[in-house]
C-alpha atoms as a PDB file:
ATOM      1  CA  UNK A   1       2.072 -28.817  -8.518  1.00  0.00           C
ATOM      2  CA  UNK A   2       3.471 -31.494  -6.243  1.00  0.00           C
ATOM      3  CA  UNK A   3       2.391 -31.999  -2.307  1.00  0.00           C
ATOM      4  CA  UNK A   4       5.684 -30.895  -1.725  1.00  0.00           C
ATOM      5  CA  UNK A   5       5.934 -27.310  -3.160  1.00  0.00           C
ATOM      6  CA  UNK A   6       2.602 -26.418  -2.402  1.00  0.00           C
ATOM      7  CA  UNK A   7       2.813 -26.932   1.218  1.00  0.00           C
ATOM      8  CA  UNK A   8       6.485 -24.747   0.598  1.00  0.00           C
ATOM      9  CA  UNK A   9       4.407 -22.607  -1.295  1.00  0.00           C
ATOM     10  CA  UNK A  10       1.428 -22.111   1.029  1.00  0.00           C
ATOM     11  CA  UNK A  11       3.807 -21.043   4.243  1.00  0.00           C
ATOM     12  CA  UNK A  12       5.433 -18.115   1.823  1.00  0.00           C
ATOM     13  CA  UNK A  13       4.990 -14.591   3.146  1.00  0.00           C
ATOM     14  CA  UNK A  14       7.542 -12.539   1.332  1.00  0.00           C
ATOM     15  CA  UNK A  15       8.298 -12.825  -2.359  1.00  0.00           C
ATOM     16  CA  UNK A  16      11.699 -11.898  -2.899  1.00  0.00           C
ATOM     17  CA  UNK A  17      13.106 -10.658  -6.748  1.00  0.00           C
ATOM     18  CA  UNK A  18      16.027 -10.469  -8.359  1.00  0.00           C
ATOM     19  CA  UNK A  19      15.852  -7.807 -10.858  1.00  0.00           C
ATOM     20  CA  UNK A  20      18.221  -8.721 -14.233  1.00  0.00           C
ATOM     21  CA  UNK A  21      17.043 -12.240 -15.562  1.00  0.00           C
ATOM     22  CA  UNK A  22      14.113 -12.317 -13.671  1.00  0.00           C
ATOM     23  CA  UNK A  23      12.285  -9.431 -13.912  1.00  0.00           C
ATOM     24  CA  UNK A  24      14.023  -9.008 -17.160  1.00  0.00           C
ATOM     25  CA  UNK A  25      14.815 -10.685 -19.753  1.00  0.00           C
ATOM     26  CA  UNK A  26      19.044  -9.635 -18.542  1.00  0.00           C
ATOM     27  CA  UNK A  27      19.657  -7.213 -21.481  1.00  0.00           C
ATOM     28  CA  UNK A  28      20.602  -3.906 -20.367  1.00  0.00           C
ATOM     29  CA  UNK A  29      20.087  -1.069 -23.406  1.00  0.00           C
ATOM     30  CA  UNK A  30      22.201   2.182 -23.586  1.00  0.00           C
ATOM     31  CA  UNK A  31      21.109   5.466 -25.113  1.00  0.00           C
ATOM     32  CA  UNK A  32      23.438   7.422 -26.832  1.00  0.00           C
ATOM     33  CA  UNK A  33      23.677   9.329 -23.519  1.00  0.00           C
ATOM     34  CA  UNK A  34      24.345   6.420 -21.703  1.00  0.00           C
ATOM     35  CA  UNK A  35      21.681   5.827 -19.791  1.00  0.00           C
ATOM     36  CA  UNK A  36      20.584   2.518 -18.616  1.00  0.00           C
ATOM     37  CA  UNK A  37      16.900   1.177 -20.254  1.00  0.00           C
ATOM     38  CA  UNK A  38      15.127  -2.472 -19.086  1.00  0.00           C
ATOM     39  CA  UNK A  39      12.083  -4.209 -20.463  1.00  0.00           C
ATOM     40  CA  UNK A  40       9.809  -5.196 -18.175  1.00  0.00           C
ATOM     41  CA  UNK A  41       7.125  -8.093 -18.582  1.00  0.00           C
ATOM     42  CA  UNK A  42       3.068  -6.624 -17.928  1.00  0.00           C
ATOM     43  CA  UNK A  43       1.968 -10.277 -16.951  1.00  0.00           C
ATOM     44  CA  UNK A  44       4.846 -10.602 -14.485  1.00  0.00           C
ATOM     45  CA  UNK A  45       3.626  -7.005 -13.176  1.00  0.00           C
ATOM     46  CA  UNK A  46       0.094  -8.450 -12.820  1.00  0.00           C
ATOM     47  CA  UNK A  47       1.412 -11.569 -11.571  1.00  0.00           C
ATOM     48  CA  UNK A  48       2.899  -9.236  -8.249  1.00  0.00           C
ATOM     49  CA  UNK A  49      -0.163  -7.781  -7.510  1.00  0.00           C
ATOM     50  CA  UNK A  50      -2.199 -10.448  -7.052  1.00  0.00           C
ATOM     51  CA  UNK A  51       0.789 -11.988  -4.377  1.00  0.00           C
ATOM     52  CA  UNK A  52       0.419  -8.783  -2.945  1.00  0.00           C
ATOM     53  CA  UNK A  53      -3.497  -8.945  -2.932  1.00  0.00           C
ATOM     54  CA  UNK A  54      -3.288 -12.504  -1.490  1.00  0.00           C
ATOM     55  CA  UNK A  55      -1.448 -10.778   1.499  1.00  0.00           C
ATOM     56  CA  UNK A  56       2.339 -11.741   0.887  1.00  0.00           C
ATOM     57  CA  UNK A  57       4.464  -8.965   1.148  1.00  0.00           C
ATOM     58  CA  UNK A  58       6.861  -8.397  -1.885  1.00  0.00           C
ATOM     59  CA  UNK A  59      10.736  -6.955  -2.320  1.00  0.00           C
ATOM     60  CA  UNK A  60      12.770  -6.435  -4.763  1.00  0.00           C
ATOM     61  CA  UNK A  61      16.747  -6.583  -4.606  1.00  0.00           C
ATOM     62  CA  UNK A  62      19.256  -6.073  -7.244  1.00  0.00           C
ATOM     63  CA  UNK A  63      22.762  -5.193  -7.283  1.00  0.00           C
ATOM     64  CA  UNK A  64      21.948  -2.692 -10.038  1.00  0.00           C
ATOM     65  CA  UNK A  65      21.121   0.964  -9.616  1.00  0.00           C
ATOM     66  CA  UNK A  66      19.228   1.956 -12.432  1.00  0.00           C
ATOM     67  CA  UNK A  67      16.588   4.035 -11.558  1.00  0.00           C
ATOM     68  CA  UNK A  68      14.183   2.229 -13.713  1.00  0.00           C
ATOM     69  CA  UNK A  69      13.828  -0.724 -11.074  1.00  0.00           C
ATOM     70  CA  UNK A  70      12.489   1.765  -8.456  1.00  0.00           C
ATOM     71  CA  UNK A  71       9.836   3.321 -11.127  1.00  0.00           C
ATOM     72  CA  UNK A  72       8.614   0.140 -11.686  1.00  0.00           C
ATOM     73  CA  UNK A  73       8.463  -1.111  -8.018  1.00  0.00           C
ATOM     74  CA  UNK A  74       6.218   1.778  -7.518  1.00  0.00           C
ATOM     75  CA  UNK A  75       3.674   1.150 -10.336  1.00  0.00           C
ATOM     76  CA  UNK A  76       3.413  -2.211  -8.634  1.00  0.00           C
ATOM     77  CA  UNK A  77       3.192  -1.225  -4.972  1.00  0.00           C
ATOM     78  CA  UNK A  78       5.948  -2.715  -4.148  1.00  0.00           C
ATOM     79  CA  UNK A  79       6.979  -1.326  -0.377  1.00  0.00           C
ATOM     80  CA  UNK A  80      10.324  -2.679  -0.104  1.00  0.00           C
ATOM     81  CA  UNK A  81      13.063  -1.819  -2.917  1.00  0.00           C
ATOM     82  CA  UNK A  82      16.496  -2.547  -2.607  1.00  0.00           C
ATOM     83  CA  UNK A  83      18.999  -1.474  -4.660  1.00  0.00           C
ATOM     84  CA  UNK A  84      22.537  -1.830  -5.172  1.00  0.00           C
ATOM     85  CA  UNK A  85      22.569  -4.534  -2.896  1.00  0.00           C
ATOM     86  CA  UNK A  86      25.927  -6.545  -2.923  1.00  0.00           C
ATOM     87  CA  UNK A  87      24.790  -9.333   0.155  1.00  0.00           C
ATOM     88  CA  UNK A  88      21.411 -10.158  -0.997  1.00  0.00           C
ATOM     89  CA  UNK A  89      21.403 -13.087   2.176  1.00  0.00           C
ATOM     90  CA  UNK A  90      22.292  -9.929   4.802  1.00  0.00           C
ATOM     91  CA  UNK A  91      19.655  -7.112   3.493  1.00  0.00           C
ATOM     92  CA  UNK A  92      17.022  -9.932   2.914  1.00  0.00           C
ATOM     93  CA  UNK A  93      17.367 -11.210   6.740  1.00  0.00           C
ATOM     94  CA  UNK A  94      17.671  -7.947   8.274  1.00  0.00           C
ATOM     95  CA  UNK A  95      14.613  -7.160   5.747  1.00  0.00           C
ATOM     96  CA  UNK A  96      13.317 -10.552   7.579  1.00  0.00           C
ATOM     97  CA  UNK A  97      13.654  -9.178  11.122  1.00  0.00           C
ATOM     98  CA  UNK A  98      11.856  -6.259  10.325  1.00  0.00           C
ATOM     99  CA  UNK A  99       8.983  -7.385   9.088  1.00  0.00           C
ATOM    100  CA  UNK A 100       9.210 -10.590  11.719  1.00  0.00           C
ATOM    101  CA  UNK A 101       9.102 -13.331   8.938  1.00  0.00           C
ATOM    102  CA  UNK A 102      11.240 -16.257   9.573  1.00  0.00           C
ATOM    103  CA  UNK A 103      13.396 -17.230   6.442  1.00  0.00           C
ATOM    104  CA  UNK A 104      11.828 -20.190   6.059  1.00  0.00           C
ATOM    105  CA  UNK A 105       8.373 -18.278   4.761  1.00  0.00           C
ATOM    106  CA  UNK A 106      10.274 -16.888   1.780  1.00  0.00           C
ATOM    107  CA  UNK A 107      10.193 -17.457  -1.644  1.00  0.00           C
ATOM    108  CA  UNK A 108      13.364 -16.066  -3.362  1.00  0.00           C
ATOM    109  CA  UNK A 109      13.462 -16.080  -7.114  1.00  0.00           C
ATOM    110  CA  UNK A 110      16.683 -15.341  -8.740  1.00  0.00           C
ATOM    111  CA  UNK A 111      19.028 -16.615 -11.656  1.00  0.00           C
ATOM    112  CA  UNK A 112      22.645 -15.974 -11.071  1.00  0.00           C
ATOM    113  CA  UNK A 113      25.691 -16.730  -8.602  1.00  0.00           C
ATOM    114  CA  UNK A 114      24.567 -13.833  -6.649  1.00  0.00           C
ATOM    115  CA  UNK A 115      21.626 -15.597  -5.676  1.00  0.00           C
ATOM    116  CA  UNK A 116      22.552 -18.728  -4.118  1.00  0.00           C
ATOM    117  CA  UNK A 117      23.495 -17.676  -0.734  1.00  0.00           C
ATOM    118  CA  UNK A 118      19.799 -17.110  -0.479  1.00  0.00           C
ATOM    119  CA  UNK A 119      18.940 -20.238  -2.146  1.00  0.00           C
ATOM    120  CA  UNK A 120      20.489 -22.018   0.637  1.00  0.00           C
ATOM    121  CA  UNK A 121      18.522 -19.969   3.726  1.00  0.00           C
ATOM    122  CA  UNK A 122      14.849 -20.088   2.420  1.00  0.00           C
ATOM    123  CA  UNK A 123      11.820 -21.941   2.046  1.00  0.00           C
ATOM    124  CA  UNK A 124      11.092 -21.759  -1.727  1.00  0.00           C
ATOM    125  CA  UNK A 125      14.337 -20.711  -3.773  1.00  0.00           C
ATOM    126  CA  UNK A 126      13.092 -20.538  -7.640  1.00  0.00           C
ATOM    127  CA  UNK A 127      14.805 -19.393 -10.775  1.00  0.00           C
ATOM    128  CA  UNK A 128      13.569 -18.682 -14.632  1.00  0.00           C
ATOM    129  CA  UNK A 129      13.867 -21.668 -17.066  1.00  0.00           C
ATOM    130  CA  UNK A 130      16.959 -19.729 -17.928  1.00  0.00           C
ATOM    131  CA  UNK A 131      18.733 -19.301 -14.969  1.00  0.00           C
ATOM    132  CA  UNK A 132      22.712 -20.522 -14.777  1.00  0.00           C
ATOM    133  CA  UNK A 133      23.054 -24.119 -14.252  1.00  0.00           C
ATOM    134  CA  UNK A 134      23.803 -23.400 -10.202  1.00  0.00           C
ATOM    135  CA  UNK A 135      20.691 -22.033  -9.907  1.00  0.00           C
ATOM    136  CA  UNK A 136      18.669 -24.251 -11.411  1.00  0.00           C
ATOM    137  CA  UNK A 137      20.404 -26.942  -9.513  1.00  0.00           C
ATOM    138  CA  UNK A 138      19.575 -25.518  -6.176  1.00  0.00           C
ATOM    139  CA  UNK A 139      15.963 -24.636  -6.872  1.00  0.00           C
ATOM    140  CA  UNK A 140      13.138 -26.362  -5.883  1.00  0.00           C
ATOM    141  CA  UNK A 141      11.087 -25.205  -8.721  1.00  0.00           C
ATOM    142  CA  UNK A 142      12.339 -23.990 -12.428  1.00  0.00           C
ATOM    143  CA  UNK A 143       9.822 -22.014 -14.161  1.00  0.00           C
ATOM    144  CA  UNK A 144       8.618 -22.962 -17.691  1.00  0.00           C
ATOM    145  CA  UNK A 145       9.191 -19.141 -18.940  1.00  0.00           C
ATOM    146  CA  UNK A 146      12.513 -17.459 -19.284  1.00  0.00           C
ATOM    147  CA  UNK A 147      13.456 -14.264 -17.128  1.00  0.00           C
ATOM    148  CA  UNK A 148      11.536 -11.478 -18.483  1.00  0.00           C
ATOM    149  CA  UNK A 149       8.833 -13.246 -20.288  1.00  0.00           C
ATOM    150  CA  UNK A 150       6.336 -14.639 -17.939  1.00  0.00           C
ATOM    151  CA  UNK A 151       8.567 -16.501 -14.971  1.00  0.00           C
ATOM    152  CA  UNK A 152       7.808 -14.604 -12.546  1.00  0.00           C
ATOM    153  CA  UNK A 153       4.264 -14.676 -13.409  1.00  0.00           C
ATOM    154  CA  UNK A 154       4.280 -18.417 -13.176  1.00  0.00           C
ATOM    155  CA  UNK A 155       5.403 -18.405  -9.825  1.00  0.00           C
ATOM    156  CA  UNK A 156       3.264 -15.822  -8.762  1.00  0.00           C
ATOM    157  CA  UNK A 157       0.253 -17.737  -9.909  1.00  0.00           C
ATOM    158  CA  UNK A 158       1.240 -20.997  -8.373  1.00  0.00           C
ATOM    159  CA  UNK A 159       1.891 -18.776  -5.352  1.00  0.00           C
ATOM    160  CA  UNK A 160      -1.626 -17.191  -4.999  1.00  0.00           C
ATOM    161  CA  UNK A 161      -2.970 -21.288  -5.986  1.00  0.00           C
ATOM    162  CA  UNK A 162      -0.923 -22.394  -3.133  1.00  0.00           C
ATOM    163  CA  UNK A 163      -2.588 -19.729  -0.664  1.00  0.00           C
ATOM    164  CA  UNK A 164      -6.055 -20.353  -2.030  1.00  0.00           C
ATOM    165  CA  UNK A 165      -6.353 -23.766  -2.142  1.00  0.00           C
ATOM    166  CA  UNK A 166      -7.688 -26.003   0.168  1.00  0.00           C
END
């Protein structure tokens, strides 16, 4: 990890998750009843609790509102769960004045259009090794892993290395 990102990495406070294509690999299943199924990556679920043991607080947002998201934001612990969000930039600053964490102290990891408004206002903006092109071109770090398989594990680690090191 360069100089650079870690000392970006070592101010972060709040991790901050897109859901579809970073949580998840971006396929959406159907039943035949029509509802709405999403694989979701162990490691990366690991990966959030030890952010959350290191003492950064973590939230998810996702313009999606399959119940599934929220289920799994409890398993982790997550406290803050956002869904069917359609100005991820608003709810994560107003998120931001709650919790008194300037902008600049969060790492925002996302993969789509929807996510570069944020890009532009934090600290750390990340995306998956297969993020969209925009993404990857506003990020200061691109994972190894895709979306769904491991990225945001990756971060996560280099996150807790960031805090930890000396």
């Amino acid at each position: 990890m360069s100089e650079s990102l870690k000392a970006r990495m070592k101010r972060v406070r709040l991790l901050s998750l897109d859901t579809d294509g970073v949580l998840t690999d971006g396929g959406i299943y159907f039943t035949d009843g029509g509802e709405e199924l999403r694989k979701f990556n162990v490691k990366d679920g690991l990966g959030i609790q030890r952010v959350q043991r290191a003492g950064m607080k973590v939230v998810i947002m996702t313009s999606s509102i399959a119940p599934a998201i929220g289920h799994r934001a409890r398993a982790l612990g997550v406290d803050h769960v956002f869904l069917e969000v359609h100005d991820k930039l608003e709810k994560l600053t107003t998120l931001c004045d709650q919790l008194k964490i300037d902008l600049g102290e969060v790492a925002h990891v996302g993969d789509d259009l929807t996510d570069l408004a944020v890009f532009e206002a934090v600290g750390c903006p990340m995306t998956p090794n297969d993020g969209v092109a925009e993404a990857k071109k506003r990020a200061i770090y691109v994972t190894n892993a895709k979306g769904g398989e491991g990225a945001v594990r990756e971060i996560c680690d280099l996150l807790v290395q960031a805090k930890t090191e000396t």
